[in-house]
Protein backbone atom coordinates (compact mmCIF):
# COMPACT_ATOMS: atom_id res chain seq x y z
CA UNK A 1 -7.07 14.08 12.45
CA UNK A 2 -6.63 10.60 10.69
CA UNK A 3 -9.16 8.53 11.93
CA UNK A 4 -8.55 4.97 12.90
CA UNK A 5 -11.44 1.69 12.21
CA UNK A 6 -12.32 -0.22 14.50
CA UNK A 7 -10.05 -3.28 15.08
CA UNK A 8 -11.06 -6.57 14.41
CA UNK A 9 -12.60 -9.19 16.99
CA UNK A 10 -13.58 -12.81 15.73
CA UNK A 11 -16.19 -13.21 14.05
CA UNK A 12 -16.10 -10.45 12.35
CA UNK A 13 -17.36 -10.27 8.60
CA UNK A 14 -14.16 -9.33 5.93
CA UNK A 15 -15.04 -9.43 2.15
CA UNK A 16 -12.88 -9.42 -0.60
CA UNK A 17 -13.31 -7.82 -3.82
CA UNK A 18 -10.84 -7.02 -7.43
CA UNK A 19 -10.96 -3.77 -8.75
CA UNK A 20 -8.28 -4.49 -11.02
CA UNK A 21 -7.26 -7.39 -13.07
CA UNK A 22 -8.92 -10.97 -12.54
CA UNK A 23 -7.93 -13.39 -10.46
CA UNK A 24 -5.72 -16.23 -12.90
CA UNK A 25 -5.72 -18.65 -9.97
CA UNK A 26 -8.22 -19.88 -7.27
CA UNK A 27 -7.57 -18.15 -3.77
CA UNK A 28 -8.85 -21.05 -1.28
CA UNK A 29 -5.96 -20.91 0.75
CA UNK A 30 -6.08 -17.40 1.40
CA UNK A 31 -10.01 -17.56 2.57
CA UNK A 32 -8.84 -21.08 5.08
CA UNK A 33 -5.86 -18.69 6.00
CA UNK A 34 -8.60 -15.51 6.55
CA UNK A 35 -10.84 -17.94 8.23
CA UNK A 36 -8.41 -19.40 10.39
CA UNK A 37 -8.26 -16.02 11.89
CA UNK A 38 -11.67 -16.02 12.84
CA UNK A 39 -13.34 -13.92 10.56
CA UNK A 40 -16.81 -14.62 8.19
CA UNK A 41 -15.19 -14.27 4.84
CA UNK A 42 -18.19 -12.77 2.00
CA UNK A 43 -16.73 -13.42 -1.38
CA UNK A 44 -17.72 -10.27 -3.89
CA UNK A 45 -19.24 -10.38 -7.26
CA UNK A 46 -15.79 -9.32 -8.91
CA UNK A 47 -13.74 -11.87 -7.17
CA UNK A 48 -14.61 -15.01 -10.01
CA UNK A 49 -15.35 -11.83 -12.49
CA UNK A 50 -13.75 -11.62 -16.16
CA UNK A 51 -13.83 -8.53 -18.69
CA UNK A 52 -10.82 -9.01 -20.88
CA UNK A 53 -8.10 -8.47 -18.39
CA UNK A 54 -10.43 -7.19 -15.51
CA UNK A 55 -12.07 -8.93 -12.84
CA UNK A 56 -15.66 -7.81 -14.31
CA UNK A 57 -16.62 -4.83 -16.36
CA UNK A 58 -15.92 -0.96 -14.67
CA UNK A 59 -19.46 -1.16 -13.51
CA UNK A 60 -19.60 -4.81 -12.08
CA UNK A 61 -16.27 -3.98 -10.37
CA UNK A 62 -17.34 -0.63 -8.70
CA UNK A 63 -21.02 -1.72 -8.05
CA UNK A 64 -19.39 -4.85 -6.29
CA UNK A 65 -16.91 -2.60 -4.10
CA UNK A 66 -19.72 -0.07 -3.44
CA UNK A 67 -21.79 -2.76 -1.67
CA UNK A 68 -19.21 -3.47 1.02
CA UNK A 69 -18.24 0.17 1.65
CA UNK A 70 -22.15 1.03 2.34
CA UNK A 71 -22.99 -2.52 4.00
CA UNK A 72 -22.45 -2.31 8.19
CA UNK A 73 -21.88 -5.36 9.00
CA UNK A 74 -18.23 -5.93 6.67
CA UNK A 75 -15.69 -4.40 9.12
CA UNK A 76 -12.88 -4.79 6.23
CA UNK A 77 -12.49 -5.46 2.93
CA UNK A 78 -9.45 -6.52 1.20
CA UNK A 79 -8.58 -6.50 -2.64
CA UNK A 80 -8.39 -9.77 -3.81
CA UNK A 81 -4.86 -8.59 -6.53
CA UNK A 82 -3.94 -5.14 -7.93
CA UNK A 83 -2.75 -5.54 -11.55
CA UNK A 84 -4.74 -2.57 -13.64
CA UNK A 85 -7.58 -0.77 -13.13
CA UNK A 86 -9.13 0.56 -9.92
CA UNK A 87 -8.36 4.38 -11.86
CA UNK A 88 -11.28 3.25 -14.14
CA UNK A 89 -13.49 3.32 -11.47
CA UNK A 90 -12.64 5.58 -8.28
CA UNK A 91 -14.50 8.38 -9.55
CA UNK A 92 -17.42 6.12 -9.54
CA UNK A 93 -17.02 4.91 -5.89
CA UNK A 94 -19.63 6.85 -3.46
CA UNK A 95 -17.36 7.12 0.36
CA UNK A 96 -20.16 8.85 2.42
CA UNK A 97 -21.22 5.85 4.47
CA UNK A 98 -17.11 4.48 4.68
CA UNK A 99 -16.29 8.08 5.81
CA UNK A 100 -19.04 7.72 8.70
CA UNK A 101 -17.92 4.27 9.31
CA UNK A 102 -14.95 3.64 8.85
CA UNK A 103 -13.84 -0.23 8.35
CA UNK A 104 -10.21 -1.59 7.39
CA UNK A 105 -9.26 -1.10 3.40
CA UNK A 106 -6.71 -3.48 2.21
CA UNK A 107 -4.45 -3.91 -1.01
CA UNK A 108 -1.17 -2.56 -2.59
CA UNK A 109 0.24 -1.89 -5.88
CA UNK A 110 -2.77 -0.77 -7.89
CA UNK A 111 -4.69 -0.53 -5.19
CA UNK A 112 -2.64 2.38 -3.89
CA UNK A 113 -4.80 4.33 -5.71
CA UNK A 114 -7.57 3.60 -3.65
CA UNK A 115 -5.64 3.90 -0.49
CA UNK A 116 -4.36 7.49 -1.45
CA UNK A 117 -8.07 8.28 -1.79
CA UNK A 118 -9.09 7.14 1.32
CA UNK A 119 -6.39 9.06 2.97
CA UNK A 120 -6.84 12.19 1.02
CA UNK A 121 -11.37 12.28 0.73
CA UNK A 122 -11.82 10.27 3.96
CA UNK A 123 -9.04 10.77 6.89
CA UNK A 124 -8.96 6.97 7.44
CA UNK A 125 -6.55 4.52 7.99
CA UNK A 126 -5.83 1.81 5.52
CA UNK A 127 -3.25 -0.68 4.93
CA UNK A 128 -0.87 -1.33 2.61
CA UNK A 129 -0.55 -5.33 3.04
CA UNK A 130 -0.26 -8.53 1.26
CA UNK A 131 -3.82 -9.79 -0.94
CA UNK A 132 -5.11 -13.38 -1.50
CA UNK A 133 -3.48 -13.42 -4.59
CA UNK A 134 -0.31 -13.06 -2.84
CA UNK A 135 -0.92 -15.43 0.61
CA UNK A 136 0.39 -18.51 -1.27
CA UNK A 137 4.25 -16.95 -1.59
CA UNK A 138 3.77 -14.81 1.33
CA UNK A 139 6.11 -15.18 4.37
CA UNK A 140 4.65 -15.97 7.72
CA UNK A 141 6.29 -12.26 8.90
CA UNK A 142 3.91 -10.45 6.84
CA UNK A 143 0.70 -12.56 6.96
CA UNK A 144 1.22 -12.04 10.83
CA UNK A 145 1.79 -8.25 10.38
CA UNK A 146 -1.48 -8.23 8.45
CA UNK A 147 -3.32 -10.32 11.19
CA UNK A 148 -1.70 -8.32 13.80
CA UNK A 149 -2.78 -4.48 12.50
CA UNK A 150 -6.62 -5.81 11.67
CA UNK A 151 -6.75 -7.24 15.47
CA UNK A 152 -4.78 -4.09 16.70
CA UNK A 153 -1.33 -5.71 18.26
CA UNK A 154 1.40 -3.75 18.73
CA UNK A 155 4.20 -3.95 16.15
CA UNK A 156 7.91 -2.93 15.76
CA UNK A 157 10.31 -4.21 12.62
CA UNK A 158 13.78 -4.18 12.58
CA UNK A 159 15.72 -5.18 9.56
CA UNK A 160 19.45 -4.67 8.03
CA UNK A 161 19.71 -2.57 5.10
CA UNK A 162 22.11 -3.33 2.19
CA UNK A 163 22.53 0.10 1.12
CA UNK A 164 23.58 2.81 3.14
CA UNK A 165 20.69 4.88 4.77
CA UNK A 166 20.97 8.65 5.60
CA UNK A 167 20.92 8.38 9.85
CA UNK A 168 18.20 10.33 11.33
CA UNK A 169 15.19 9.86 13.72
CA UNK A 170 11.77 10.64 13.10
CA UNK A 171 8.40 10.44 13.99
CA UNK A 172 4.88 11.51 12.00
CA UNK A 173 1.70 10.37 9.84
CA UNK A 174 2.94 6.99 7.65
CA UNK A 175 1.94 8.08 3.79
CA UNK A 176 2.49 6.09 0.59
CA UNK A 177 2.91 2.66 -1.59
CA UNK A 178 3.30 2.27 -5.31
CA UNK A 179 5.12 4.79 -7.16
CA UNK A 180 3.97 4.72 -10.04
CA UNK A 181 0.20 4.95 -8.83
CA UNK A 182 0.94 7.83 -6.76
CA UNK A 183 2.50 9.55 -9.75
CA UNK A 184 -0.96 8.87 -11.60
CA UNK A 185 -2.92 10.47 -9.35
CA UNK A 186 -0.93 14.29 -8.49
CA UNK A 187 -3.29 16.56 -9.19
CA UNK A 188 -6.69 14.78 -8.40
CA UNK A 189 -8.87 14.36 -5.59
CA UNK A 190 -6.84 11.28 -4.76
CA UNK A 191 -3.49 13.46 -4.06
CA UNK A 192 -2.78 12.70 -0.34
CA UNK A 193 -0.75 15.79 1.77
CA UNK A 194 3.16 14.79 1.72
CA UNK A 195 3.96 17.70 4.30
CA UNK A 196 5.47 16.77 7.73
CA UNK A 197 5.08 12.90 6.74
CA UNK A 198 6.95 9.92 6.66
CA UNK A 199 7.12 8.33 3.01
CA UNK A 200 7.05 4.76 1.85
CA UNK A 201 7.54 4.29 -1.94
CA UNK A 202 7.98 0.93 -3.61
CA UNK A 203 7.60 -0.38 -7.26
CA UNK A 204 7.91 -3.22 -9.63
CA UNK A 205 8.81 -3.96 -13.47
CA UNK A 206 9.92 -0.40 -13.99
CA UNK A 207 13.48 0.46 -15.64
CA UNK A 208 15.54 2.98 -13.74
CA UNK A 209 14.75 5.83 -16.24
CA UNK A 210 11.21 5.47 -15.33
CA UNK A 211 11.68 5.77 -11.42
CA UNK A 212 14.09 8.62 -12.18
CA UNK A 213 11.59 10.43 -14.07
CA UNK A 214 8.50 9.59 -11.30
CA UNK A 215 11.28 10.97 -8.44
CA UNK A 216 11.92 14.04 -10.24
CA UNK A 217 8.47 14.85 -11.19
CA UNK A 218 7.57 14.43 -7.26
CA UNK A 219 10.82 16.66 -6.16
CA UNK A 220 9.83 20.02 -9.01
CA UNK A 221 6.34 19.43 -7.67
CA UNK A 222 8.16 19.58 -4.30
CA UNK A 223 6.28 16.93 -2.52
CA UNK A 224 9.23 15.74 -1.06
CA UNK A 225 10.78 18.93 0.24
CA UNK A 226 8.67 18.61 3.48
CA UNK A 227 9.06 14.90 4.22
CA UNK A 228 9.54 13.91 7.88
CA UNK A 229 11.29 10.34 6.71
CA UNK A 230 11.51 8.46 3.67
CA UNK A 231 11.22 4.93 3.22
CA UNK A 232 12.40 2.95 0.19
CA UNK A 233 10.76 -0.11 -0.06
CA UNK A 234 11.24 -3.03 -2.98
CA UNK A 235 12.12 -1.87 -6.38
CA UNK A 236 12.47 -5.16 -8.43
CA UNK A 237 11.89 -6.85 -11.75
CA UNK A 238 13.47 -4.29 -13.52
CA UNK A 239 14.30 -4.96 -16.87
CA UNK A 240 18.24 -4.40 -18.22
CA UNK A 241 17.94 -2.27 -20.90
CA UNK A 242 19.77 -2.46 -24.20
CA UNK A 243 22.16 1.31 -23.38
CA UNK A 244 22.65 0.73 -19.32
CA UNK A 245 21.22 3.52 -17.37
CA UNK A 246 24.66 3.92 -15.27
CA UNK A 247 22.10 3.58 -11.62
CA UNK A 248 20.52 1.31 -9.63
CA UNK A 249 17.10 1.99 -8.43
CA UNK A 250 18.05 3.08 -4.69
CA UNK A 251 20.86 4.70 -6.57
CA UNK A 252 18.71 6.82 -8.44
CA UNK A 253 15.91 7.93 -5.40
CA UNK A 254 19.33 8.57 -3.63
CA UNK A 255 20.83 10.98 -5.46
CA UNK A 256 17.30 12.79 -6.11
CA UNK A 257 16.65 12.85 -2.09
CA UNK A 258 20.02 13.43 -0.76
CA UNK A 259 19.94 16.90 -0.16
CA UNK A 260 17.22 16.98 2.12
CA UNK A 261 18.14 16.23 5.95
CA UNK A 262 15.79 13.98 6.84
CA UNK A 263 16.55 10.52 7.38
CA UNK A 264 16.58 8.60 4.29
CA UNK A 265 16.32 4.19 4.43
CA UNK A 266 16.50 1.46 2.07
CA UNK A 267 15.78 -2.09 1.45
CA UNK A 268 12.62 -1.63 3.51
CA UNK A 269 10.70 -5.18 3.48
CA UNK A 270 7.70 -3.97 1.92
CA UNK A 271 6.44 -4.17 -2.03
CA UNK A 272 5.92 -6.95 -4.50
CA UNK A 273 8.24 -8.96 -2.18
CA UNK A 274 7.26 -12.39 -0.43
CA UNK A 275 7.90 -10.47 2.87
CA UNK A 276 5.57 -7.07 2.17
CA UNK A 277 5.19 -6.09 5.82
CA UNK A 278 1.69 -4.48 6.53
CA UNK A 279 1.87 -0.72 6.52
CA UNK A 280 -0.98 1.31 7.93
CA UNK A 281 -1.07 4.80 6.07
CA UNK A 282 -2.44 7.52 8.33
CA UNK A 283 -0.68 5.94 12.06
CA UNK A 284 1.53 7.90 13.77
CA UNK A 285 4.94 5.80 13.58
CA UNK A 286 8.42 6.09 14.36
CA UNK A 287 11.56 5.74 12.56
CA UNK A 288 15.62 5.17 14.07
CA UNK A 289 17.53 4.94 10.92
CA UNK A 290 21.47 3.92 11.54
CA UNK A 291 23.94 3.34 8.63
CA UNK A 292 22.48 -0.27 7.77
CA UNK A 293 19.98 -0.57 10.68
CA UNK A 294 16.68 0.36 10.67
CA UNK A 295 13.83 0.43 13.45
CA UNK A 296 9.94 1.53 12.76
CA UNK A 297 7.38 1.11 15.48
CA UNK A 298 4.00 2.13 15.47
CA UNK A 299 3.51 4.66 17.97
């Protein structure tokens, strides 16, 4: 059983650290916006931090993150960016106290790979959800849907997808987010269970060989055999390359998924996008997939 932290209540304590890259840009707006919402933001060590291309050495980053998973009184912390780098220092991070109790993880892209390890060591809910570092180009849509699953209101999206979904209703555990980072981590302690779920992948800045090769190696290591629903997310930035690959991204996950009978969508608002809807991995949700219309409710 996935458990579920507490929601927040105002005046509530949220800190943010980076367990990645450093921040290249203040985040003021984000803390007004955090603050706005009634919650005591606690700004961590790592958050002004800079190693080289890292918010803070390996051991300022995971000594800073390690304080607000064994300190009570933060009910959530949220990862300031992703970028590169929380793999450097997972194995270093200590969950006993976050696995007795539980608060609200927040990040995406890099930070998947804490989220799969949450999910995986911990049977916690997390979210998937826009950072500080990306408040400023955010839409109002998704900095709602992150206010709205912290505070625990009840959400339902409904979008129109541009390329043709595989109809099908379903309803399980939500896994997923970058991936790349959940490539990285098959195999580890960080692996989260893809039977009987429903999937979310996204990505950014990788060429269509690349996702073809990270779908394939998930399909021969049949993790997506068992799927309940999969959800396909932003796949942007990609490069052209100099000999054209022949496929677009969603062209790509397509023909390596369509064999399997579950329901299959695209264009899902969620990924390096200004309008990266809050996903919380480990809730039970549901999922009404038409030909270009799409509904997903949490349960």
């Amino acid at each position: 059983m996935i458990k579920q932290p507490p929601y927040l209540k105002k005046g509530d304590k949220i800190a943010i650290v980076c367990p990645a890259k450093k921040l290249p840009k203040p985040i003021d707006h984000a803390i007004s916006i955090l603050e706005s919402w009634g919650l005591e933001v606690v700004i961590g060590e790592s958050v002004y931090a800079s190693h080289h291309q890292f918010a803070g050495t390996d051991q300022l980053r995971t000594r800073d993150i390690q304080r607000f998973l064994d300190d009570a009184s933060i009910r959530a912390i949220i990862c300031g960016r992703g970028g590169y780098g929380a793999i450097r220092i997972i194995d270093e991070l200590d969950f006993t106290a976050f696995h007795q109790h539980p608060k609200w993880f927040i990040g995406f892209s890099d930070v998947t790979v804490l989220l799969s390890h949450i999910i995986a060591q911990t049977q916690t809910q997390c979210l998937h959800a826009q950072m500080p570092y990306t408040f400023d180009e955010s839409t109002e849509e998704a900095l709602s849907s992150l206010k709205n699953s912290l505070f625990g209101a009840p959400q339902t999206y409904n979008y129109t997808s541009e390329f043709t979904n595989q109809e099908g209703v379903a309803s399980g555990v939500l896994i997923g987010g970058n991936l790349t980072l959940l490539a990285m981590v098959q195999g580890s302690v960080s692996e989260m269970d893809f039977d009987n779920k429903i999937l979310f992948l996204e990505d950014v800045g990788e060429q269509e060989f690349s996702i073809d090769r990270m779908m394939r190696m998930l399909k021969r290591a049949g993790k997506l055999k068992h799927l309940k629903g999969l959800i396909i997310g932003a796949f942007n930035e990609i490069d052209e390359e100099k000999i054209s690959f022949g496929q677009t991204a969603d062209q790509v996950i397509w023909e390596v998924v369509k064999d399997y009978g579950y329901p299959v969508c695209f264009n899902f608002p969620t990924g390096h996008i200004d309008n990266n809807l809050s996903m919380i991995l480990g809730a039970e949700v549901e999922l009404i997939v038409e030909k270009n219309k799409v509904q997903f409710k949490y349960s």
